[in-house]
Protein backbone atom coordinates (compact mmCIF):
# COMPACT_ATOMS: atom_id res chain seq x y z
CA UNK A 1 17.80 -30.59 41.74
CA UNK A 2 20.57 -31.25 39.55
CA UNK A 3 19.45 -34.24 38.33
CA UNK A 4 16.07 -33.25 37.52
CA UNK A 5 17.51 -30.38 35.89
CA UNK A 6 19.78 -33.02 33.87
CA UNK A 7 17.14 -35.73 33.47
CA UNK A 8 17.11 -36.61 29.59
CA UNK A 9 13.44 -36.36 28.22
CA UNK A 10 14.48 -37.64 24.66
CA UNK A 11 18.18 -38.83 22.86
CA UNK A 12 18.84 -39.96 19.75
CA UNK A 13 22.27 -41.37 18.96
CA UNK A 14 24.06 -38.07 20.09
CA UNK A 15 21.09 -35.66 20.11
CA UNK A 16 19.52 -35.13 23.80
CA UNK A 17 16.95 -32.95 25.13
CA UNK A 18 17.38 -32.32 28.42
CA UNK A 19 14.95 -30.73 31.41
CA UNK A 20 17.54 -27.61 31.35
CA UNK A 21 17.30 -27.68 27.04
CA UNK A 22 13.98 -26.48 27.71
CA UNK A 23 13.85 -24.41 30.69
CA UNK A 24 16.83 -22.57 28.61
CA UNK A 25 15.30 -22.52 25.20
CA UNK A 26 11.99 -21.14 27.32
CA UNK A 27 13.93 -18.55 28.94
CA UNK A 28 15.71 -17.76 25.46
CA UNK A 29 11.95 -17.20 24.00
CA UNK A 30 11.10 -14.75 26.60
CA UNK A 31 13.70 -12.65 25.96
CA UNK A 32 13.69 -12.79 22.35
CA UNK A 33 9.97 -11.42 23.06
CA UNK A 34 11.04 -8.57 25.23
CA UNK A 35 14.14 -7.26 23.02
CA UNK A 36 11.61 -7.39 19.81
CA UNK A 37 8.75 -5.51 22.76
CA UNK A 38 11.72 -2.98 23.34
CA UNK A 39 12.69 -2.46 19.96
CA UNK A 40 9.13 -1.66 19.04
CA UNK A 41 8.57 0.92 21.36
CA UNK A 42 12.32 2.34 20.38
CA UNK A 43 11.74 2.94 16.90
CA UNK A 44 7.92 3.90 17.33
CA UNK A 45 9.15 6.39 19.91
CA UNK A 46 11.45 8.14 16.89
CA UNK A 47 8.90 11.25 15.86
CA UNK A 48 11.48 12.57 12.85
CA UNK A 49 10.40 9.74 10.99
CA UNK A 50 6.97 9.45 10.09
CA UNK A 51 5.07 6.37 10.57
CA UNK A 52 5.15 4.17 7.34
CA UNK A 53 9.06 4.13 7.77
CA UNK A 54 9.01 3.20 11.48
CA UNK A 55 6.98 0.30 10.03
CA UNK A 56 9.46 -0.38 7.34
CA UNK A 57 12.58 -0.23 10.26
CA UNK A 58 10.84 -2.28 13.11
CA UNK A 59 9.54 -5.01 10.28
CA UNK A 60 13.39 -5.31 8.72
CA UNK A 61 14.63 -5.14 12.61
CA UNK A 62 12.09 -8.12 13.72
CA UNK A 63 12.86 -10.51 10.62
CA UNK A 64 16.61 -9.84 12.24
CA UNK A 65 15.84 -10.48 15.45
CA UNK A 66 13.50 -13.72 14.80
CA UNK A 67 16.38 -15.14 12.44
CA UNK A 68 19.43 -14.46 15.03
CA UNK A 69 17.11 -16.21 17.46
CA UNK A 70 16.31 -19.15 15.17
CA UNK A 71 19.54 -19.83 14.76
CA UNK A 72 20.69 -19.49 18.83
CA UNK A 73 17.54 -21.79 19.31
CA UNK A 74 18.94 -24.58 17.17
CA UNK A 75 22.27 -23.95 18.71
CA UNK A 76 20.43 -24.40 22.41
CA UNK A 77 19.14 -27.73 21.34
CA UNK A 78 22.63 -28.87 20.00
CA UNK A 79 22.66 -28.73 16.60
CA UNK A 80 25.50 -28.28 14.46
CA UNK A 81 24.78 -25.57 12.46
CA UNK A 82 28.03 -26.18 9.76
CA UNK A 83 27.22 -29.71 9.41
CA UNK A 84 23.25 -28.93 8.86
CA UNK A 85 23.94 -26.18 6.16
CA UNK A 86 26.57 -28.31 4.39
CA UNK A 87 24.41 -31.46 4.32
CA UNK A 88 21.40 -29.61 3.16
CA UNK A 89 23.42 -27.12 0.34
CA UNK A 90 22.64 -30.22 -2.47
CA UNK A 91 19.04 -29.94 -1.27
CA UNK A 92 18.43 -26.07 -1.14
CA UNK A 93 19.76 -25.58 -4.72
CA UNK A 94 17.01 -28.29 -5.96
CA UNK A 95 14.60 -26.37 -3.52
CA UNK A 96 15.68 -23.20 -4.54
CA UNK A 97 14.82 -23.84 -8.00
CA UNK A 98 11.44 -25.06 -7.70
CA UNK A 99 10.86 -21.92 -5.66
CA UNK A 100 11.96 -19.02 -7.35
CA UNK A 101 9.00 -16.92 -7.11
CA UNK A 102 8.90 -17.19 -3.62
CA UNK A 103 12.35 -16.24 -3.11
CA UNK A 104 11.45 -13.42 -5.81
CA UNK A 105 8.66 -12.71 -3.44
CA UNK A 106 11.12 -12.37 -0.08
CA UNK A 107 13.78 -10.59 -2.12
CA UNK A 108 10.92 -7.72 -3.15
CA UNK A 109 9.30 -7.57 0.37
CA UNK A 110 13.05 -6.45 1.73
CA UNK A 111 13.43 -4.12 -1.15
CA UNK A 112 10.09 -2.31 -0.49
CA UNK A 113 10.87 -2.51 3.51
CA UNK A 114 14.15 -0.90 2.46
CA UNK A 115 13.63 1.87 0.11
CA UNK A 116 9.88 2.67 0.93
CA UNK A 117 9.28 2.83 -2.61
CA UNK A 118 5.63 1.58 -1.27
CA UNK A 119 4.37 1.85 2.24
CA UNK A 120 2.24 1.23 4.10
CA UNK A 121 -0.91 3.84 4.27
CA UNK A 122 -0.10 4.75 0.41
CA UNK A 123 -2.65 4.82 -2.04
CA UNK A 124 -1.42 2.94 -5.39
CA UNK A 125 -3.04 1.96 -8.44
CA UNK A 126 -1.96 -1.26 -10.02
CA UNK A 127 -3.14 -3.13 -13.25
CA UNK A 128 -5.74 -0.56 -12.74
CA UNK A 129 -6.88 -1.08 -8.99
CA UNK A 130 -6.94 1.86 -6.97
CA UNK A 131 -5.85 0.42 -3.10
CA UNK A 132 -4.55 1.39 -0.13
CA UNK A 133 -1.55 -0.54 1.42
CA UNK A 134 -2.21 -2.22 5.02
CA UNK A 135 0.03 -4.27 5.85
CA UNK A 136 3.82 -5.30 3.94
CA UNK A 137 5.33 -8.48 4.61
CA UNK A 138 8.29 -10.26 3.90
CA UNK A 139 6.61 -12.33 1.47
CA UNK A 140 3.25 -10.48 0.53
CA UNK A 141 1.10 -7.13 0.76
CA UNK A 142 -2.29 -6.70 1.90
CA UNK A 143 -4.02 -3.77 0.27
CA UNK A 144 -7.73 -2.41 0.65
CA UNK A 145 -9.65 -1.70 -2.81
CA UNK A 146 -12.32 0.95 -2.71
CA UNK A 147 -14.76 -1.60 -2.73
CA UNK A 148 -13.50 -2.62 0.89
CA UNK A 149 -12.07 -5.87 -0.18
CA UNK A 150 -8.89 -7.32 0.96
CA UNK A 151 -6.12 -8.28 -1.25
CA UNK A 152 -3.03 -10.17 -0.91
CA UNK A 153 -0.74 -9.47 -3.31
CA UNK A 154 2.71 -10.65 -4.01
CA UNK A 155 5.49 -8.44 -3.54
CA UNK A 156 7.08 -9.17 -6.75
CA UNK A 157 4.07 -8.07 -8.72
CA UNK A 158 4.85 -4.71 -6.39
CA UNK A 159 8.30 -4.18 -7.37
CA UNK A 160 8.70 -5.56 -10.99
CA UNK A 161 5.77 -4.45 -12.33
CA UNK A 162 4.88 -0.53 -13.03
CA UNK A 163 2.53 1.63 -10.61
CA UNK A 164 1.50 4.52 -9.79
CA UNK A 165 1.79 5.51 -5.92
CA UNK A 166 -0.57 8.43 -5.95
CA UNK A 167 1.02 9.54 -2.41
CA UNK A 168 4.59 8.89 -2.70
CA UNK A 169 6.07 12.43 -1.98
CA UNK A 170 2.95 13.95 -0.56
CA UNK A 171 -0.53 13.01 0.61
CA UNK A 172 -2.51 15.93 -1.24
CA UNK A 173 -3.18 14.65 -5.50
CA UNK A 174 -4.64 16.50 -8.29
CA UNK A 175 -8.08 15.15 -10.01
CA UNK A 176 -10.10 16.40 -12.41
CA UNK A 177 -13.94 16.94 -13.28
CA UNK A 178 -15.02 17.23 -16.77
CA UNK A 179 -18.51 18.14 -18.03
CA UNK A 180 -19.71 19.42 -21.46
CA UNK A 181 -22.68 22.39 -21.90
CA UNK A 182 -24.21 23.20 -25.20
CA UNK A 183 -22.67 25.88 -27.90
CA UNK A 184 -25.45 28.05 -27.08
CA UNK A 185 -23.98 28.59 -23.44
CA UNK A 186 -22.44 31.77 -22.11
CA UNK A 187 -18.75 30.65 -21.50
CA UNK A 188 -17.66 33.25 -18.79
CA UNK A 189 -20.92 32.03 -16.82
CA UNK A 190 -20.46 28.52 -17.47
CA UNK A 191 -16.83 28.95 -15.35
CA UNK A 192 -18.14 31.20 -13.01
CA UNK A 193 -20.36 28.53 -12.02
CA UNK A 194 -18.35 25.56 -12.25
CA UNK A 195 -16.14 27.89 -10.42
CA UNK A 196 -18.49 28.18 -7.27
CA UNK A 197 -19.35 24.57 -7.53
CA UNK A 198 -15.56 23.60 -6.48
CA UNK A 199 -15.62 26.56 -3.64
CA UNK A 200 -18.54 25.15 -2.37
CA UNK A 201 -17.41 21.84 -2.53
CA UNK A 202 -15.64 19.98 0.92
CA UNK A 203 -12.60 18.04 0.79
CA UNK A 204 -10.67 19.80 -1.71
CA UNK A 205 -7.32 21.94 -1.04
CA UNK A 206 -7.70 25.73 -0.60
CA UNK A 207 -3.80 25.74 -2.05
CA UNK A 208 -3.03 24.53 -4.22
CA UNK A 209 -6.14 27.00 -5.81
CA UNK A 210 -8.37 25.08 -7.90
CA UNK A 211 -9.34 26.22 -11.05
CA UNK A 212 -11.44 25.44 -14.21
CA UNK A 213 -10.28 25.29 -18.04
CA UNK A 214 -12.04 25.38 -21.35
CA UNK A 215 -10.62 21.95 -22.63
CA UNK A 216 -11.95 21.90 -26.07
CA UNK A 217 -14.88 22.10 -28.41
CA UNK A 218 -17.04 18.83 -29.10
CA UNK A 219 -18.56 17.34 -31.72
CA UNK A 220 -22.01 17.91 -29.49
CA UNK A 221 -20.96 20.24 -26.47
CA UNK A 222 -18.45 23.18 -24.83
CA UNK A 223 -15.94 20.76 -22.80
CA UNK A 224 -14.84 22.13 -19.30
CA UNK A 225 -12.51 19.99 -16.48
CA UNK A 226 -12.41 21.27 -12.89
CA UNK A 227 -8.79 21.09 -11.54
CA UNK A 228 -8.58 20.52 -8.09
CA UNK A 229 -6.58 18.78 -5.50
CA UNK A 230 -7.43 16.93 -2.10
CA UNK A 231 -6.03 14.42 0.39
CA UNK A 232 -8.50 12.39 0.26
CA UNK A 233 -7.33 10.25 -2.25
CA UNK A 234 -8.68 6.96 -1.63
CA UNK A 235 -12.18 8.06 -1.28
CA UNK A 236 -11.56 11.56 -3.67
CA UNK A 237 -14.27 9.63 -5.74
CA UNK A 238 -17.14 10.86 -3.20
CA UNK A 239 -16.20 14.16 -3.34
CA UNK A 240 -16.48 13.79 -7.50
CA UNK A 241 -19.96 12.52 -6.65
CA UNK A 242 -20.91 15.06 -5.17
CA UNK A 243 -19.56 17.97 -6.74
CA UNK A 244 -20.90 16.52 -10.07
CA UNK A 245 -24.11 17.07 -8.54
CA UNK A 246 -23.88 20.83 -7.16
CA UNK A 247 -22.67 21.30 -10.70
CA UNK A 248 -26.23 19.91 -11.94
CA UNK A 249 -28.16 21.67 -9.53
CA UNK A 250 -26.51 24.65 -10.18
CA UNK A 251 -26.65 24.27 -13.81
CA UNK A 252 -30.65 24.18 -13.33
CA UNK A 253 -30.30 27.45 -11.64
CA UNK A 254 -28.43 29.37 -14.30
CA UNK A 255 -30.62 27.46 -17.10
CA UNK A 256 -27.32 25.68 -18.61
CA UNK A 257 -27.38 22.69 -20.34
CA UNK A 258 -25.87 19.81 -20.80
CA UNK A 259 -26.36 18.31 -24.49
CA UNK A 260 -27.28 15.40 -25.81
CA UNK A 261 -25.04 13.83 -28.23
CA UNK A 262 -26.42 14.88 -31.93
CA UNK A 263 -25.80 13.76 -35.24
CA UNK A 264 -26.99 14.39 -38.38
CA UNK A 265 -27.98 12.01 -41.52
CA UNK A 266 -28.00 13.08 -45.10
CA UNK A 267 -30.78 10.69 -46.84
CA UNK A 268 -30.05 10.04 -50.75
CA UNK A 269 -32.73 10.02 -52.33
C-alpha cells in the first residue's frame, strides 16, 4: 500500500508528484468546498444584516478562502513559495504595468464589497442608464437595464465615476409627473383631479403623502407635477404610464384640456 501510495506519477529535476500528492491535494479540495459550504450558510444565517451585505461578507470571505487555499495547494505539490514570488517580482512589475486597469478593476470590486457603496439589488443610474445590480464581482458587475438586457460593467467605471444609487439608504424614491392644461382651466379643479388620479393610482406610497404643485405658467399651458413616491423603482416607469393615462381619461371627464403649443406671427406688410 505504501508503495502505491508513494509511486511517483511525474518528477522533474526535484519536483515530484506523487499518488499521495493527489489523494492529499483531492482531500484538501473537498474541504476547501465544505468550509466555503459552511461559511455560506453562517453568514446567510445572520438576519441583522440584510441581504446585499451578507453578499458583500460571504463574496470578500470566499476570495479569502479560495486564495489561502491556492496557496496551501501549491505548497501540497512542493513548491517553494519564496523562491516563486522572488523569481517572478521582475516579471509582475512588467505585468503589472501592462495591466493596470485590471488591477484598477480588482482594487474597486473590494472597495464596493467593502463599503456597500453599491450592492447588489440597488437600482443605479449611470452615464444615464437606469439598472439594477445582479451580481458584483471581484473584477466586474452585472446589472439589468429596463430593457432586460444584461450588462457587464467594470468596477472601476462603478467607483471612479459619479452615480446616482436611487436606493442607497432606502428602497422607497420620489418621482414626478408633469402635465400642462390650458389658461382657460379652473386651477383648484385641475389639482383636485390630478389629485384623485395619484389616489387612484397603485404602486405609489400612502406616506410619504403625495401631492400636486402648480409649477409655473407656460408660454402655451398651466404647468402641474405630481409628487409621489414608490418602491418600485426599477419599473416606477409603468406606474407613470399609467397614471398619465387616468389623468387623460379623467381630464375628458372634467372637460380639461391639454393645449397645443401656440404661437403667434406678426406679418409686415
Amino acid at each position: 500500500m505504501n508503495e502505491l501510495l508513494n509511486y511517483t506519477l511525474f518528477q522533474d529535476g526535484q519536483f515530484t508528484i506523487k499518488v499521495i500528492t493527489l489523494l492529499n491535494l483531492f482531500a484538501f479540495i473537498v474541504v476547501t468546498a465544505i468550509i466555503l459550504k459552511i461559511a455560506k450558510k453562517t453568514i446567510y444565517r445572520v438576519e441583522k444584516i440584510d441581504i446585499a451585505k451578507r453578499y458583500s461578507i460571504y463574496n470578500l470571505v470566499r476570495y479569502l478562502i479560495i486564495v489561502v487555499a491556492i496557496l496551501t495547494g501549491l505548497q501540497l505539490f512542493g513548491f517553494n513559495l519564496s523562491v516563486l514570488v522572488a523569481g517572478s517580482a521582475a516579471l509582475m512589475v512588467g505585468v503589472g504595468l501592462g495591466l493596470q486597469n485590471l488591477f484598477s478593476d480588482f482594487v474597486s470590486g473590494i472597495i464596493l464589497l467593502v463599503d456597500s457603496s453599491v450592492k447588489v439589488n440597488d437600482v443605479i443610474e449611470a452615464d444615464g442608464l437606469i439598472c439594477i445590480v445582479k451580481e458584483i464581482n471581484l473584477r466586474t458587475t452585472t446589472v439589468l437595464t429596463r430593457d432586460d438586457k444584461y450588462i457587464i460593467l467594470p468596477n472601476s467605471s462603478l467607483t471612479s465615476n459619479q452615480l446616482i444609487n436611487w436606493t442607497h439608504n432606502d428602497l422607497a424614491s420620489r418621482f414626478e409627473v408633469h402635465v400642462g392644461v390650458d389658461y382657460a382651466s379652473d386651477v383648484k379643479q385641475v389639482m383636485q383631479v390630478l389629485k384623485q388620479a395619484v389616489d387612484q393610482q397603485t404602486g405609489i406610497l400612502k406616506s410619504p403623502s403625495p401631492f400636486v404643485r402648480f409649477t409655473d405658467f407656460g408660454d402655451s399651458s398651466l404647468q402641474f407635477c405630481i409628487i409621489f413616491w414608490s418602491e418600485d423603482v426599477f419599473r416606477v416607469e409603468n406606474i407613470k404610464s399609467e397614471m398619465r393615462i387616468k389623468i387623460f381619461e379623467l381630464f375628458k371627464e372634467n372637460k380639461i384640456t391639454i393645449p397645443f403649443p401656440q404661437r403667434v406671427l406678426h406679418i409686415n406688410k
